[in-house]
PDB file of N, CA and C in Angstrom:
ATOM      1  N   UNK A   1     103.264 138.703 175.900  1.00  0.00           N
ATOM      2  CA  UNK A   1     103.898 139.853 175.281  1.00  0.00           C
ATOM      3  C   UNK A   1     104.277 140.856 176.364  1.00  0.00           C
ATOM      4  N   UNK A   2     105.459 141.306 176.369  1.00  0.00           N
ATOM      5  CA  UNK A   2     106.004 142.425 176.886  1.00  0.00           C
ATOM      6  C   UNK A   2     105.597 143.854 176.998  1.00  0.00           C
ATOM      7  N   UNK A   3     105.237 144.314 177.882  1.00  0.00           N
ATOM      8  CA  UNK A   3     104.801 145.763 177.615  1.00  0.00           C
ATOM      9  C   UNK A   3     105.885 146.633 177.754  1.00  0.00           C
ATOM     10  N   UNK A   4     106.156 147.612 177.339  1.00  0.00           N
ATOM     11  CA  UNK A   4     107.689 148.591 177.960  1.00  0.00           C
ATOM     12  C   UNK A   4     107.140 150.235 177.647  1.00  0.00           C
ATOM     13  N   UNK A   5     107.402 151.108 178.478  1.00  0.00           N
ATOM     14  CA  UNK A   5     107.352 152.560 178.647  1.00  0.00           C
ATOM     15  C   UNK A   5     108.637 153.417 179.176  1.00  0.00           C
ATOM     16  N   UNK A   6     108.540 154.256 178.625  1.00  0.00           N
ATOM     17  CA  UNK A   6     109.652 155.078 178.881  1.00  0.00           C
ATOM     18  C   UNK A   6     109.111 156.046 180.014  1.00  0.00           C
ATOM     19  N   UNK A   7     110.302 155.974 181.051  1.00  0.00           N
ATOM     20  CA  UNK A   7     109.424 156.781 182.065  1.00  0.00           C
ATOM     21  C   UNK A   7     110.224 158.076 182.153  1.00  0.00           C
ATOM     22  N   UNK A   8     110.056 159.557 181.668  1.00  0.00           N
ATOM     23  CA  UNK A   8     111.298 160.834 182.382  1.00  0.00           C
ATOM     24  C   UNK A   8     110.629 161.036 183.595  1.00  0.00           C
ATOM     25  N   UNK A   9     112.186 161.442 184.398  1.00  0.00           N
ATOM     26  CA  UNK A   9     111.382 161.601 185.714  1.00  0.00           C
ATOM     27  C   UNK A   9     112.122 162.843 186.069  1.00  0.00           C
ATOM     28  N   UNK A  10     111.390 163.689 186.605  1.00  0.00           N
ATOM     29  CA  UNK A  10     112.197 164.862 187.067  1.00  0.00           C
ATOM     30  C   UNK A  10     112.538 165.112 188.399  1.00  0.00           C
ATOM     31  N   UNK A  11     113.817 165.698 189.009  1.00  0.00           N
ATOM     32  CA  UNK A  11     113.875 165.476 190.521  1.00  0.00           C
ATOM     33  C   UNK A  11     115.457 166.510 190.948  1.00  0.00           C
ATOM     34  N   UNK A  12     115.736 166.726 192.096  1.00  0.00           N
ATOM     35  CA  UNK A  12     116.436 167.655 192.334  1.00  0.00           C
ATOM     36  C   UNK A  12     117.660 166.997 192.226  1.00  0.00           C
ATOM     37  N   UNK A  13     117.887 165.722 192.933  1.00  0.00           N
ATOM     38  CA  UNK A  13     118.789 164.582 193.079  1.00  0.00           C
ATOM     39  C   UNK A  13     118.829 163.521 191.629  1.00  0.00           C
ATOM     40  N   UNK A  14     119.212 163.723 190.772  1.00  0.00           N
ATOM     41  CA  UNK A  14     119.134 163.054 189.354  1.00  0.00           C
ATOM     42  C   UNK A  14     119.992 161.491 189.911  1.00  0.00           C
ATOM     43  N   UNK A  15     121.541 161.766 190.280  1.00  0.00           N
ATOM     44  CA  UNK A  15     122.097 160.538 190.474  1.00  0.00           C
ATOM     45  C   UNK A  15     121.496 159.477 191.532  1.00  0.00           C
ATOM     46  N   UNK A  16     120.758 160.009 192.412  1.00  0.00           N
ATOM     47  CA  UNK A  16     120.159 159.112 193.825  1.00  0.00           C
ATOM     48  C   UNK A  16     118.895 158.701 192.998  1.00  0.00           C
ATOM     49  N   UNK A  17     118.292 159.293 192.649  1.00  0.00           N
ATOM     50  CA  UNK A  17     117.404 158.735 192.260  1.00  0.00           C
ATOM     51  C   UNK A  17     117.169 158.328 190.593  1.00  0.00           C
ATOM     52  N   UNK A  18     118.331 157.718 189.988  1.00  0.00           N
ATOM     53  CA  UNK A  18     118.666 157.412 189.313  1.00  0.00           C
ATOM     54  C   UNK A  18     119.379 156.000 189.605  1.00  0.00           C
ATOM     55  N   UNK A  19     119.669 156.032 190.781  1.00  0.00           N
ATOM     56  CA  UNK A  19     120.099 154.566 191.823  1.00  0.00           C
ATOM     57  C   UNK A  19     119.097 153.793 191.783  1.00  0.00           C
ATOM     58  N   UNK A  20     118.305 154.660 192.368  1.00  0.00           N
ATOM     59  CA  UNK A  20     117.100 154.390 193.258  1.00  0.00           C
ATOM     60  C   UNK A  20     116.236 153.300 192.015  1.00  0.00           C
ATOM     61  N   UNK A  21     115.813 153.976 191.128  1.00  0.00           N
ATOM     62  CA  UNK A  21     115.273 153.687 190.098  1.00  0.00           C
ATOM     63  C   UNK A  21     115.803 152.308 189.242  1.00  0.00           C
ATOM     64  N   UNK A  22     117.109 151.951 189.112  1.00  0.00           N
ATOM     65  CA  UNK A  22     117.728 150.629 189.206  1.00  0.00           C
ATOM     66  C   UNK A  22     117.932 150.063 189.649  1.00  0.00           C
ATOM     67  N   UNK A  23     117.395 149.564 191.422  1.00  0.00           N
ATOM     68  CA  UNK A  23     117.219 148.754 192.002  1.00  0.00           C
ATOM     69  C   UNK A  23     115.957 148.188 191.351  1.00  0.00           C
ATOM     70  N   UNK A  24     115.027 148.984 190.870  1.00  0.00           N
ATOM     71  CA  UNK A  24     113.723 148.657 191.388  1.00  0.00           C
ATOM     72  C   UNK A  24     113.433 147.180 190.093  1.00  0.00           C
ATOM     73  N   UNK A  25     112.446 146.141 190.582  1.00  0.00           N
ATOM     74  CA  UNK A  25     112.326 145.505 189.398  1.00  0.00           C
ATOM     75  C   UNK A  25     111.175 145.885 188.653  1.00  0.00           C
ATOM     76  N   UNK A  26     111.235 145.539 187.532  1.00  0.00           N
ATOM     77  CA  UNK A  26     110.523 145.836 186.250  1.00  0.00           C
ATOM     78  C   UNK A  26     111.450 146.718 185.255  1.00  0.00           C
ATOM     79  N   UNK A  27     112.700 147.052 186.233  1.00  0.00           N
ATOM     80  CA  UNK A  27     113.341 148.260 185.061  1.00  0.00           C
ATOM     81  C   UNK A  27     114.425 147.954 184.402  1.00  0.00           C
ATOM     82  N   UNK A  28     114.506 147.679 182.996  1.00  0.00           N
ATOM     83  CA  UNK A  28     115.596 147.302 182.361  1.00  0.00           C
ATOM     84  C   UNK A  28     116.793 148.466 182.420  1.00  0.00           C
ATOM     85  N   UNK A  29     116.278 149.720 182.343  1.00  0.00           N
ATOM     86  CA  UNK A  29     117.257 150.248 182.146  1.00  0.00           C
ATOM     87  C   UNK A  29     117.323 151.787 182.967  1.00  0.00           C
ATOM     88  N   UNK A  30     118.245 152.554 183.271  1.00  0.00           N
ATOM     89  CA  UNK A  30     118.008 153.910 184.010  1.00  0.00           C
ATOM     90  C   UNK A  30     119.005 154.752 184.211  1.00  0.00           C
ATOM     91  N   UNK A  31     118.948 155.978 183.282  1.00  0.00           N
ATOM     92  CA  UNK A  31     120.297 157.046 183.076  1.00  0.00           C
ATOM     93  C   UNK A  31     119.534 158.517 183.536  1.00  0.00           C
ATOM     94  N   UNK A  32     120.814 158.944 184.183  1.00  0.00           N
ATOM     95  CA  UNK A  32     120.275 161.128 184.491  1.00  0.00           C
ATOM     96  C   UNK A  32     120.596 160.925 182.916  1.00  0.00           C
ATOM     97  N   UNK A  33     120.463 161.901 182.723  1.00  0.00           N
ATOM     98  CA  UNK A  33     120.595 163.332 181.497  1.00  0.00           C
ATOM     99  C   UNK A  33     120.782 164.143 181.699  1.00  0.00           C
ATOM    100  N   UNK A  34     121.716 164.924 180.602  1.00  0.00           N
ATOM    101  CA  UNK A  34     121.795 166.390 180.821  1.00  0.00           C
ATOM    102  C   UNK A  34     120.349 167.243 181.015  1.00  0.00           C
ATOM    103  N   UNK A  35     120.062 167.725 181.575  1.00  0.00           N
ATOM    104  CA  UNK A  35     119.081 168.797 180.382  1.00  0.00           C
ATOM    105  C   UNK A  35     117.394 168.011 181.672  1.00  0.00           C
ATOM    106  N   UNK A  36     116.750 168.747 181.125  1.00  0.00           N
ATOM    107  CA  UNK A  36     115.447 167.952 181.187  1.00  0.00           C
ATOM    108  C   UNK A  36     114.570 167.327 180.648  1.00  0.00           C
ATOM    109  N   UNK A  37     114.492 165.842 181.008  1.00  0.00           N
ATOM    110  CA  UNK A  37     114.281 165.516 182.181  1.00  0.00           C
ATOM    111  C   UNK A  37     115.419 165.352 182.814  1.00  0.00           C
ATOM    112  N   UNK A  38     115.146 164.760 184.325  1.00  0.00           N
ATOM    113  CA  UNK A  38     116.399 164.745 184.904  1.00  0.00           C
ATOM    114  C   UNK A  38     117.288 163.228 184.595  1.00  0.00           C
ATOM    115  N   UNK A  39     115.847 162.393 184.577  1.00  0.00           N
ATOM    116  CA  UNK A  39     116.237 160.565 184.185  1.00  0.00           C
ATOM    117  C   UNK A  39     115.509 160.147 183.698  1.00  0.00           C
ATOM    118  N   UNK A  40     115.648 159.354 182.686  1.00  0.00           N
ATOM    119  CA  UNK A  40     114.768 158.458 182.041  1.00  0.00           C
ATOM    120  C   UNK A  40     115.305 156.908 182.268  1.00  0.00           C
ATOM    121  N   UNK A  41     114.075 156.276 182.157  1.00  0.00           N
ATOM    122  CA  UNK A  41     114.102 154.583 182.663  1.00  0.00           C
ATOM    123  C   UNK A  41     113.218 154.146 181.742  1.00  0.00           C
ATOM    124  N   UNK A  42     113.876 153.062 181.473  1.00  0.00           N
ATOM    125  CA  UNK A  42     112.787 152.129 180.210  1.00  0.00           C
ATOM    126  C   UNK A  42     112.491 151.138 181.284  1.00  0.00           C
ATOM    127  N   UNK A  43     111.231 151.202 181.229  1.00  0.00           N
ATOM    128  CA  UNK A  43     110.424 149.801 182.782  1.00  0.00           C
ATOM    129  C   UNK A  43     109.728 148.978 181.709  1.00  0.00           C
ATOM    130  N   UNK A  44     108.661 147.525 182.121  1.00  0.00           N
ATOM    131  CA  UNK A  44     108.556 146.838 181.438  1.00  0.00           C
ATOM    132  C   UNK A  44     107.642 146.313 182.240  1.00  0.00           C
ATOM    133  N   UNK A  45     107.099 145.327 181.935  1.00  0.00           N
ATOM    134  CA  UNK A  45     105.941 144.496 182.282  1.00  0.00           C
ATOM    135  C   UNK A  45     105.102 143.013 181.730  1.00  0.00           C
ATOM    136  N   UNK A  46     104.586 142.251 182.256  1.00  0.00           N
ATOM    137  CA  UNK A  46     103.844 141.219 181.107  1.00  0.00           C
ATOM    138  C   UNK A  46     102.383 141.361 180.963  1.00  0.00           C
ATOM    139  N   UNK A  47     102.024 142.621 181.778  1.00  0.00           N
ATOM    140  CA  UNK A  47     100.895 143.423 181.248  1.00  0.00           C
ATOM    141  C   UNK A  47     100.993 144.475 181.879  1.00  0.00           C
ATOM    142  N   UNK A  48      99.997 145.427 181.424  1.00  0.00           N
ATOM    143  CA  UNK A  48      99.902 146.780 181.252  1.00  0.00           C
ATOM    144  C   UNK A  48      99.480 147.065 182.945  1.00  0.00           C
ATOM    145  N   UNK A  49      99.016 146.082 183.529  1.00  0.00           N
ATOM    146  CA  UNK A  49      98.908 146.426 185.497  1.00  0.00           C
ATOM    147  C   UNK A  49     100.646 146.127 186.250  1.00  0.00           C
ATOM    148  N   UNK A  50     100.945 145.225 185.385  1.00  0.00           N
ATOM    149  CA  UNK A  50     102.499 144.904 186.152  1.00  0.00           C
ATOM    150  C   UNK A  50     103.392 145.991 185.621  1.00  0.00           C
ATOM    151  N   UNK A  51     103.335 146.425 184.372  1.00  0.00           N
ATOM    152  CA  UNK A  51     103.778 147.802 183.715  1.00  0.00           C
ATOM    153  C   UNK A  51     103.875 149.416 184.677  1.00  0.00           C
ATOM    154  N   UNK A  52     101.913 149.145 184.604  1.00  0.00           N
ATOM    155  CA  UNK A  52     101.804 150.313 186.071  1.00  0.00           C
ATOM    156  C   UNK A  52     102.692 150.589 187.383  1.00  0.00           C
ATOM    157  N   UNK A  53     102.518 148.901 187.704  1.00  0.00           N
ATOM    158  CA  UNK A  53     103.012 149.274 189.025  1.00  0.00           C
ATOM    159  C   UNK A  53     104.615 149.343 189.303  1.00  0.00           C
ATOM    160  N   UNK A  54     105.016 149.415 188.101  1.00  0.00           N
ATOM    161  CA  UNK A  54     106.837 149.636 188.040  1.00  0.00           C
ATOM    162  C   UNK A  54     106.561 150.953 188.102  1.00  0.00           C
ATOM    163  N   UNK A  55     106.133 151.885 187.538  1.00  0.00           N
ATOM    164  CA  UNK A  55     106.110 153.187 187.483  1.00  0.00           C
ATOM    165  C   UNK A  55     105.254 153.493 188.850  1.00  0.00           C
ATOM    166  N   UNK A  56     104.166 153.189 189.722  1.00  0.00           N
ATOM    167  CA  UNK A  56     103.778 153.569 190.829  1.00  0.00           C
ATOM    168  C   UNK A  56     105.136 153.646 192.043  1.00  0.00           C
ATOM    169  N   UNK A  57     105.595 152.700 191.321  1.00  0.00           N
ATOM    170  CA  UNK A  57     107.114 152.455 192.375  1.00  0.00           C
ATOM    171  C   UNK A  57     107.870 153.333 192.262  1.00  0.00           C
ATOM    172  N   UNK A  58     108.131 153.947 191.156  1.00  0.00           N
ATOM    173  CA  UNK A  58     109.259 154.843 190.719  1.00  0.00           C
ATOM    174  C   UNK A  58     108.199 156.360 191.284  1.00  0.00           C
ATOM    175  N   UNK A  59     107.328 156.619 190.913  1.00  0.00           N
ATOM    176  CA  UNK A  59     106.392 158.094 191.558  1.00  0.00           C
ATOM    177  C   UNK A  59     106.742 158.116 193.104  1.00  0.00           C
ATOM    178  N   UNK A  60     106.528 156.847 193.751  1.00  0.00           N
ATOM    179  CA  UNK A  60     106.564 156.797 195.214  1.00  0.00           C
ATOM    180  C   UNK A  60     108.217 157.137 196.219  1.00  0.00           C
ATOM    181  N   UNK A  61     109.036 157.029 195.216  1.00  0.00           N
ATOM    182  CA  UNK A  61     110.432 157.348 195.571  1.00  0.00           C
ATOM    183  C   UNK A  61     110.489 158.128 196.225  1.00  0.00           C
ATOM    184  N   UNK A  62     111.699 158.302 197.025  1.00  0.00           N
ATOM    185  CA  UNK A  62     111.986 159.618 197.909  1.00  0.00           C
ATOM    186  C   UNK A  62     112.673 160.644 196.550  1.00  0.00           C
ATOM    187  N   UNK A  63     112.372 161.852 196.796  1.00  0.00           N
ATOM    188  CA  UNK A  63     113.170 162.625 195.802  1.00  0.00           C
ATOM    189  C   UNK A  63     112.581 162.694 194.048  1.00  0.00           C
ATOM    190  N   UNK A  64     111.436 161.790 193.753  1.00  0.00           N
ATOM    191  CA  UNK A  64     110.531 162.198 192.763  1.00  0.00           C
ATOM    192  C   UNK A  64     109.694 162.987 192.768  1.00  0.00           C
ATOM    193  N   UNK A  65     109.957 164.275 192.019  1.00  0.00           N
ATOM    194  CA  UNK A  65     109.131 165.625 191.656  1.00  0.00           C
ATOM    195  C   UNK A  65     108.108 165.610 190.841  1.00  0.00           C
ATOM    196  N   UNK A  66     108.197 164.306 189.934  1.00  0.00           N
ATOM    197  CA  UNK A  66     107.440 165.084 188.452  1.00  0.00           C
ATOM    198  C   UNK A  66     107.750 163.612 187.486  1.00  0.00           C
ATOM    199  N   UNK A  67     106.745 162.596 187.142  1.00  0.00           N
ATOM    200  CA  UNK A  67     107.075 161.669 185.927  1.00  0.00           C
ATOM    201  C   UNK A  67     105.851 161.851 184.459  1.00  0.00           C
ATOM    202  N   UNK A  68     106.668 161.457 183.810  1.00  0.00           N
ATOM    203  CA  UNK A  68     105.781 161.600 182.313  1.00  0.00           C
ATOM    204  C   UNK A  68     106.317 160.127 181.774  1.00  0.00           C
ATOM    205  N   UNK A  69     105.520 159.369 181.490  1.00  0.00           N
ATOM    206  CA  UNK A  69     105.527 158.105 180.903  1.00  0.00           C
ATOM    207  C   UNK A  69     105.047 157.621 179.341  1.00  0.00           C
ATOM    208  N   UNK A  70     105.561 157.076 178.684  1.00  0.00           N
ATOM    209  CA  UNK A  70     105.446 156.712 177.028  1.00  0.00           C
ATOM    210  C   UNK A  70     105.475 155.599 176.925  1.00  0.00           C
ATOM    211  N   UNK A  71     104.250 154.797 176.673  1.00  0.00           N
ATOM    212  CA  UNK A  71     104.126 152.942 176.213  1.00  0.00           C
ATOM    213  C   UNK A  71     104.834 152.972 174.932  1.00  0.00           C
ATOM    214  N   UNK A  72     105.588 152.365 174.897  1.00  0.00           N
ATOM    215  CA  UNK A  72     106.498 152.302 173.455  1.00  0.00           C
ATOM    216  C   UNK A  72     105.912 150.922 172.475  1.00  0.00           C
ATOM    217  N   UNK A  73     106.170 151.183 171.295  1.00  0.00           N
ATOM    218  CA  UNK A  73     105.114 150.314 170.347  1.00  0.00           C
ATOM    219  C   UNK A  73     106.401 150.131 169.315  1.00  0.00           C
ATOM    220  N   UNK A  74     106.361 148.946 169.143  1.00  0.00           N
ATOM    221  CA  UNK A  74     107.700 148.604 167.957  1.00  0.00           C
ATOM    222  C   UNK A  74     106.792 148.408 166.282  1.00  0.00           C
ATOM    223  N   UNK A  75     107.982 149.203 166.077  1.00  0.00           N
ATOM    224  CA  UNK A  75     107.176 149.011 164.686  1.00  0.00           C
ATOM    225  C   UNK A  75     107.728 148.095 163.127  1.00  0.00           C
ATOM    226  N   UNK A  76     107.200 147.277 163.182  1.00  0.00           N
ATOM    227  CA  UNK A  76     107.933 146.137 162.051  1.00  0.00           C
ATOM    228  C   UNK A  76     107.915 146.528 160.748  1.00  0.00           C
ATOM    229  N   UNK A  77     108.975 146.009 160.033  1.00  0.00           N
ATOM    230  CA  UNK A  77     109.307 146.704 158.586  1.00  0.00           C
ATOM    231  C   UNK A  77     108.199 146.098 157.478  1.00  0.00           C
ATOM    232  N   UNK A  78     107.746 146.687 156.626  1.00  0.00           N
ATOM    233  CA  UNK A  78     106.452 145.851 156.209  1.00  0.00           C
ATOM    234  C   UNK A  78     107.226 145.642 154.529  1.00  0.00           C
ATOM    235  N   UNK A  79     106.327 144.629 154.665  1.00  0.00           N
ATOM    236  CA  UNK A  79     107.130 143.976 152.889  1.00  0.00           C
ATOM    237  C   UNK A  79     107.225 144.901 151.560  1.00  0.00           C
TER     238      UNK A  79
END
């Protein structure tokens, strides 16, 4: 099973490190935003340590100020 978290990340440089952040693997996906935060990235994992260390990767960046992370939980339609 897949793990996935939403990571906002805040930073002075939104587009560079908004690059930066889609190289990296584990990350399906990675947009600035208006507003704050500066970017959010949906990262992923096949457990919750390979999960971590997508986001240790993304903290360690040049130009990361500030991340807040959300394990996302799908929720199925019940009968």
């Amino acid at each position: 099973m897949t793990i996935e978290a939403y990571v906002f990340i805040s930073t002075a440089t939104p587009r560079a490190v908004c690059r930066a952040v889609r190289r990296l693997p584990g990350v399906a996906r990675a947009d600035a935003l208006f507003g704050s935060p500066d970017v959010i990235a949906l990262v992923g994992g096949e457990d919750l340590a390979s999960m971590d260390a997508v986001i240790d990767a993304i903290v360690a960046l040049p130009g990361v100020a500030a991340t807040d992370s959300k394990v996302a939980r799908w929720i199925t339609e019940e009968a």
